[in-house]
C-alpha atoms as a PDB file:
ATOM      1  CA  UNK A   1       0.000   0.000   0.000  1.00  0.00           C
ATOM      2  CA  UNK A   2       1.443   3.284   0.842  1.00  0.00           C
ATOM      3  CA  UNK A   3       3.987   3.952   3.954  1.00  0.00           C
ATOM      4  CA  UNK A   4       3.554   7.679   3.803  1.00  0.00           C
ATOM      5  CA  UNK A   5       1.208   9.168   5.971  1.00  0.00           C
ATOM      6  CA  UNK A   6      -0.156  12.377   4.004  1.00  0.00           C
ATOM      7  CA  UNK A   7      -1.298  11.944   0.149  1.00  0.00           C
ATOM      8  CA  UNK A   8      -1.674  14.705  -2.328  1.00  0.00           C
ATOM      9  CA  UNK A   9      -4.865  15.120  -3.675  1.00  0.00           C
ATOM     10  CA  UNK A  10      -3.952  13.477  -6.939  1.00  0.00           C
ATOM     11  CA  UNK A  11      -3.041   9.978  -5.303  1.00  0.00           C
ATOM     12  CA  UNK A  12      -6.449   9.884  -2.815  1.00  0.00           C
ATOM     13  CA  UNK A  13      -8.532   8.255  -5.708  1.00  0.00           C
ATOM     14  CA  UNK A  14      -5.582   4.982  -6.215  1.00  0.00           C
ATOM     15  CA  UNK A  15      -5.572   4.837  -2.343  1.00  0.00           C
ATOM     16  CA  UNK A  16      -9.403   4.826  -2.248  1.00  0.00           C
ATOM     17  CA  UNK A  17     -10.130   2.469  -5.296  1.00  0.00           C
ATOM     18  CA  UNK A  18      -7.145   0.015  -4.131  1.00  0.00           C
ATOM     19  CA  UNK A  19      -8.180  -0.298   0.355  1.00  0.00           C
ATOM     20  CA  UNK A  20     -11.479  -0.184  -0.043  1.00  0.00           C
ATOM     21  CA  UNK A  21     -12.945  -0.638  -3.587  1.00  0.00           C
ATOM     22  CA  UNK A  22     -14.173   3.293  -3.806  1.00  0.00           C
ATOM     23  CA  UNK A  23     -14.253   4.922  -6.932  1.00  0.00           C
ATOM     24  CA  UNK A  24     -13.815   8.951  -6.847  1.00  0.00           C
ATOM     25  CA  UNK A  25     -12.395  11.409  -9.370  1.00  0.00           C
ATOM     26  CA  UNK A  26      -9.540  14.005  -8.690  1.00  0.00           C
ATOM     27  CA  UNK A  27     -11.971  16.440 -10.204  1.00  0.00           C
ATOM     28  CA  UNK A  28     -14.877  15.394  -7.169  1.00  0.00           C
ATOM     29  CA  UNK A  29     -12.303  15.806  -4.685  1.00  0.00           C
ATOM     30  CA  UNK A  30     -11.602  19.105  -6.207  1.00  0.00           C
ATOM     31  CA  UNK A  31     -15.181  20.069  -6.205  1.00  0.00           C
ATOM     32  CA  UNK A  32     -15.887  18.740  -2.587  1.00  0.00           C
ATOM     33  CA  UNK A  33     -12.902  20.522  -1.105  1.00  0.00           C
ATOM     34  CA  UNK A  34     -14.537  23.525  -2.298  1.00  0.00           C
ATOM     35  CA  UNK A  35     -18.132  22.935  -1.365  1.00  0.00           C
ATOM     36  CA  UNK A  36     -17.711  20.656   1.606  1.00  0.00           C
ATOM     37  CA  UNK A  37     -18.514  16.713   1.941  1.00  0.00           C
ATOM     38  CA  UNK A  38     -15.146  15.326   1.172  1.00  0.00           C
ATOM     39  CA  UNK A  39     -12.383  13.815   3.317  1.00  0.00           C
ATOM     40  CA  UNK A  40     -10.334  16.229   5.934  1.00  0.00           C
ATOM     41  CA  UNK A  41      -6.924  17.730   4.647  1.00  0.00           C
ATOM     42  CA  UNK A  42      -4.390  19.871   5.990  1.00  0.00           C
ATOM     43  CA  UNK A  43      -2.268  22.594   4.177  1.00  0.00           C
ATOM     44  CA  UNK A  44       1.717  22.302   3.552  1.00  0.00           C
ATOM     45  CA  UNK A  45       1.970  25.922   1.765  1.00  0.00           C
ATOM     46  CA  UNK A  46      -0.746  26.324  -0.769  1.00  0.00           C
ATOM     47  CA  UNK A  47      -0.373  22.185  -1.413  1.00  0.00           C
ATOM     48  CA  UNK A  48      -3.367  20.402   0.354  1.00  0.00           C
ATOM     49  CA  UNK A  49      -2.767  17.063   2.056  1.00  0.00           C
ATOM     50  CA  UNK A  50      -4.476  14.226   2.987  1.00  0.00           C
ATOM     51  CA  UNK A  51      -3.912  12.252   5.969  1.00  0.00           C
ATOM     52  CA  UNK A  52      -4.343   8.330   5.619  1.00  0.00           C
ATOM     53  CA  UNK A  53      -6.202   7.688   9.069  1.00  0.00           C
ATOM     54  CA  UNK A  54      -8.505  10.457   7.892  1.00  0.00           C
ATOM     55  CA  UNK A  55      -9.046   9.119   4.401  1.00  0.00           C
ATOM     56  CA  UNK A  56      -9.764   6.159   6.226  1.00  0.00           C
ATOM     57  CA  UNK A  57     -12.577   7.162   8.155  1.00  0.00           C
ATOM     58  CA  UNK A  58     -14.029   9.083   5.411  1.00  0.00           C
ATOM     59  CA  UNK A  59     -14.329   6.213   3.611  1.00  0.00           C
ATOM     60  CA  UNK A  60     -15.857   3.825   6.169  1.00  0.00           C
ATOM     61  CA  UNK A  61     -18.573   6.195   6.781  1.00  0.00           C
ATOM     62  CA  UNK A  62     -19.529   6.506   3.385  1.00  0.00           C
ATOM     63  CA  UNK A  63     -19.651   2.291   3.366  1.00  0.00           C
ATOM     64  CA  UNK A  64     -23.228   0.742   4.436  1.00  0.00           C
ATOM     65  CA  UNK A  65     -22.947  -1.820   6.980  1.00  0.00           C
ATOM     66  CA  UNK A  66     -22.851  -5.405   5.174  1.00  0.00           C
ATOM     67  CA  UNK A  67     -26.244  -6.695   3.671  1.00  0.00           C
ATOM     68  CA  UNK A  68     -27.530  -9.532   2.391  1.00  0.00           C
ATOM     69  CA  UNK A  69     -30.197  -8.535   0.247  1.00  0.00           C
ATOM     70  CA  UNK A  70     -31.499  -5.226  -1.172  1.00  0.00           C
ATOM     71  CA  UNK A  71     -34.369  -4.669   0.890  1.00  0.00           C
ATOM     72  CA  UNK A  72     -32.351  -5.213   4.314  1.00  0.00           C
ATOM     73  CA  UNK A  73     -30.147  -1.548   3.177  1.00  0.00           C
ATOM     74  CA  UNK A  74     -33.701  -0.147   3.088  1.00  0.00           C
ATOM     75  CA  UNK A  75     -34.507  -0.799   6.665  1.00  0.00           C
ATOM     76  CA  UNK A  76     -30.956   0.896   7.490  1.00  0.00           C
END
Protein backbone atom coordinates (compact mmCIF):
# COMPACT_ATOMS: atom_id res chain seq x y z
CA UNK A 1 0.00 0.00 0.00
CA UNK A 2 1.44 3.28 0.84
CA UNK A 3 3.99 3.95 3.95
CA UNK A 4 3.55 7.68 3.80
CA UNK A 5 1.21 9.17 5.97
CA UNK A 6 -0.16 12.38 4.00
CA UNK A 7 -1.30 11.94 0.15
CA UNK A 8 -1.67 14.70 -2.33
CA UNK A 9 -4.87 15.12 -3.68
CA UNK A 10 -3.95 13.48 -6.94
CA UNK A 11 -3.04 9.98 -5.30
CA UNK A 12 -6.45 9.88 -2.81
CA UNK A 13 -8.53 8.26 -5.71
CA UNK A 14 -5.58 4.98 -6.21
CA UNK A 15 -5.57 4.84 -2.34
CA UNK A 16 -9.40 4.83 -2.25
CA UNK A 17 -10.13 2.47 -5.30
CA UNK A 18 -7.14 0.01 -4.13
CA UNK A 19 -8.18 -0.30 0.35
CA UNK A 20 -11.48 -0.18 -0.04
CA UNK A 21 -12.94 -0.64 -3.59
CA UNK A 22 -14.17 3.29 -3.81
CA UNK A 23 -14.25 4.92 -6.93
CA UNK A 24 -13.81 8.95 -6.85
CA UNK A 25 -12.39 11.41 -9.37
CA UNK A 26 -9.54 14.00 -8.69
CA UNK A 27 -11.97 16.44 -10.20
CA UNK A 28 -14.88 15.39 -7.17
CA UNK A 29 -12.30 15.81 -4.68
CA UNK A 30 -11.60 19.10 -6.21
CA UNK A 31 -15.18 20.07 -6.20
CA UNK A 32 -15.89 18.74 -2.59
CA UNK A 33 -12.90 20.52 -1.10
CA UNK A 34 -14.54 23.52 -2.30
CA UNK A 35 -18.13 22.94 -1.37
CA UNK A 36 -17.71 20.66 1.61
CA UNK A 37 -18.51 16.71 1.94
CA UNK A 38 -15.15 15.33 1.17
CA UNK A 39 -12.38 13.81 3.32
CA UNK A 40 -10.33 16.23 5.93
CA UNK A 41 -6.92 17.73 4.65
CA UNK A 42 -4.39 19.87 5.99
CA UNK A 43 -2.27 22.59 4.18
CA UNK A 44 1.72 22.30 3.55
CA UNK A 45 1.97 25.92 1.77
CA UNK A 46 -0.75 26.32 -0.77
CA UNK A 47 -0.37 22.18 -1.41
CA UNK A 48 -3.37 20.40 0.35
CA UNK A 49 -2.77 17.06 2.06
CA UNK A 50 -4.48 14.23 2.99
CA UNK A 51 -3.91 12.25 5.97
CA UNK A 52 -4.34 8.33 5.62
CA UNK A 53 -6.20 7.69 9.07
CA UNK A 54 -8.51 10.46 7.89
CA UNK A 55 -9.05 9.12 4.40
CA UNK A 56 -9.76 6.16 6.23
CA UNK A 57 -12.58 7.16 8.15
CA UNK A 58 -14.03 9.08 5.41
CA UNK A 59 -14.33 6.21 3.61
CA UNK A 60 -15.86 3.82 6.17
CA UNK A 61 -18.57 6.19 6.78
CA UNK A 62 -19.53 6.51 3.38
CA UNK A 63 -19.65 2.29 3.37
CA UNK A 64 -23.23 0.74 4.44
CA UNK A 65 -22.95 -1.82 6.98
CA UNK A 66 -22.85 -5.41 5.17
CA UNK A 67 -26.24 -6.69 3.67
CA UNK A 68 -27.53 -9.53 2.39
CA UNK A 69 -30.20 -8.54 0.25
CA UNK A 70 -31.50 -5.23 -1.17
CA UNK A 71 -34.37 -4.67 0.89
CA UNK A 72 -32.35 -5.21 4.31
CA UNK A 73 -30.15 -1.55 3.18
CA UNK A 74 -33.70 -0.15 3.09
CA UNK A 75 -34.51 -0.80 6.67
CA UNK A 76 -30.96 0.90 7.49
Amino acid sequence: MNDRPRLRRKEVPAYLMSKFGIPIAFKTLNKMATVGGGPAMQYSGRTPLYHVDDLDVWAEARLSKPVSSTAERSLA
